[in-house]
Protein backbone atom coordinates (compact mmCIF):
# COMPACT_ATOMS: atom_id res chain seq x y z
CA UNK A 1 -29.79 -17.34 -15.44
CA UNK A 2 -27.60 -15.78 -12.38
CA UNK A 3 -30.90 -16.48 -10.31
CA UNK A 4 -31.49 -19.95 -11.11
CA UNK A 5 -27.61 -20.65 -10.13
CA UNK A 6 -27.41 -18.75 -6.92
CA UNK A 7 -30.95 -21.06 -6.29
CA UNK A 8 -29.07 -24.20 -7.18
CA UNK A 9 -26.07 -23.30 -5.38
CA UNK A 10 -28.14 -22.73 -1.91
CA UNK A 11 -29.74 -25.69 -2.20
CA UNK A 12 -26.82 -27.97 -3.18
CA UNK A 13 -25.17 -25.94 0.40
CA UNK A 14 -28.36 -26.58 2.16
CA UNK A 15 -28.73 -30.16 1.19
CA UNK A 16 -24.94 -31.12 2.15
CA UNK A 17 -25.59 -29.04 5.58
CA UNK A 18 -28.87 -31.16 6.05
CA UNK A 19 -26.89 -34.68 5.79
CA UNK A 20 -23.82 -33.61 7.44
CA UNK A 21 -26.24 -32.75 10.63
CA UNK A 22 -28.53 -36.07 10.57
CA UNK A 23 -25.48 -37.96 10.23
CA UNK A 24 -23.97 -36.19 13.47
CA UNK A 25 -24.09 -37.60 17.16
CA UNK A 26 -23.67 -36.04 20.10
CA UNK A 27 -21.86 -37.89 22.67
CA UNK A 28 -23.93 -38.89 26.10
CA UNK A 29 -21.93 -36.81 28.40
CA UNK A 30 -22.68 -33.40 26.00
CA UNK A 31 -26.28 -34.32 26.71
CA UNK A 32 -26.06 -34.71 30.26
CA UNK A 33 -24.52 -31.57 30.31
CA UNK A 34 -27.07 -30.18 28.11
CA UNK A 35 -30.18 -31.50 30.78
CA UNK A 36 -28.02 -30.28 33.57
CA UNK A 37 -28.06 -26.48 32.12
CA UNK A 38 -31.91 -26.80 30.93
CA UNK A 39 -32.54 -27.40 34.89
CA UNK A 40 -30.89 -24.74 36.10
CA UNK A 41 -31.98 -22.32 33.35
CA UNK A 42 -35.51 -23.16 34.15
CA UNK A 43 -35.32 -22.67 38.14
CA UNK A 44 -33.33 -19.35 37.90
CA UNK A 45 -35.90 -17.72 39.36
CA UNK A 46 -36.05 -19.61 42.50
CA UNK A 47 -32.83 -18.31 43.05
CA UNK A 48 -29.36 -21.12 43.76
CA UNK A 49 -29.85 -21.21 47.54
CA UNK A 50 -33.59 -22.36 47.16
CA UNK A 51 -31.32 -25.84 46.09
CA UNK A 52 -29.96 -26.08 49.59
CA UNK A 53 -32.60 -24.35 51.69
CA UNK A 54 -34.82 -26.82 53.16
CA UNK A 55 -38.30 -26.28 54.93
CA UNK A 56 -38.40 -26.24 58.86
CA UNK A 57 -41.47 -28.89 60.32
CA UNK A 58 -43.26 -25.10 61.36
CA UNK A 59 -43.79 -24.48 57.21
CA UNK A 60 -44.37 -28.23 56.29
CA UNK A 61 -48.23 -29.01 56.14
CA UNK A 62 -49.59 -31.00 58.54
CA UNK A 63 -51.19 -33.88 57.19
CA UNK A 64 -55.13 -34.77 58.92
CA UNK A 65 -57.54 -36.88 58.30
CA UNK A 66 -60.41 -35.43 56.23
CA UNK A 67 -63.09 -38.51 56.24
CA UNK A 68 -64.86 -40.24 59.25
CA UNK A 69 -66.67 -43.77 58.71
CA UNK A 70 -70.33 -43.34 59.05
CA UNK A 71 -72.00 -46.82 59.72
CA UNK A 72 -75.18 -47.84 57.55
CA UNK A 73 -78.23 -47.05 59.48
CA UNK A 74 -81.11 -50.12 59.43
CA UNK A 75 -83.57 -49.09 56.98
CA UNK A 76 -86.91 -50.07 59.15
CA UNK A 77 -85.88 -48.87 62.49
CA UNK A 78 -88.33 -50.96 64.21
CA UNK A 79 -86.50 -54.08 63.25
CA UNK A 80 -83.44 -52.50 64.78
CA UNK A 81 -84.83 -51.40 68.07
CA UNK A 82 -86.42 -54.85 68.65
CA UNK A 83 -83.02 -56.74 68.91
């Protein structure tokens, strides 16, 4: 009998815990806040002053062309040596 209260009892606690949370809302700045600190958390390993460091043009990549247009060659070549 003492087991099948102490079960009631934790799920009549667990139950009122459940609606009291769904029923909860966070205000917007708590989860700006909350984003902010998730950001931070997960570039802590870059280290604070990568924020502020910025690349000199010597590290940048330069940027080339990798592609050349190659015109379509006749496919009889006599035609295309006659005119």
């Amino acid at each position: 009998m003492r087991v099948w209260l102490v079960s009631v009892a934790i799920l009549f606690v667990l139950v009122e815990v459940y609606l009291s949370i769904k029923d909860f809302i966070l205000p917007l700045p708590i989860y700006i806040l909350g984003g902010a600190f998730l950001a931070i958390a997960s570039n802590y390993d870059k280290g604070i002053m990568a924020l502020f460091r910025q690349q000199s043009p010597a590290n940048q990549e330069i940027i080339s062309q990798t592609a050349t247009l190659v015109e379509k060659q006749a496919l009889n070549p006599e035609k295309s040596q006659k005119s």
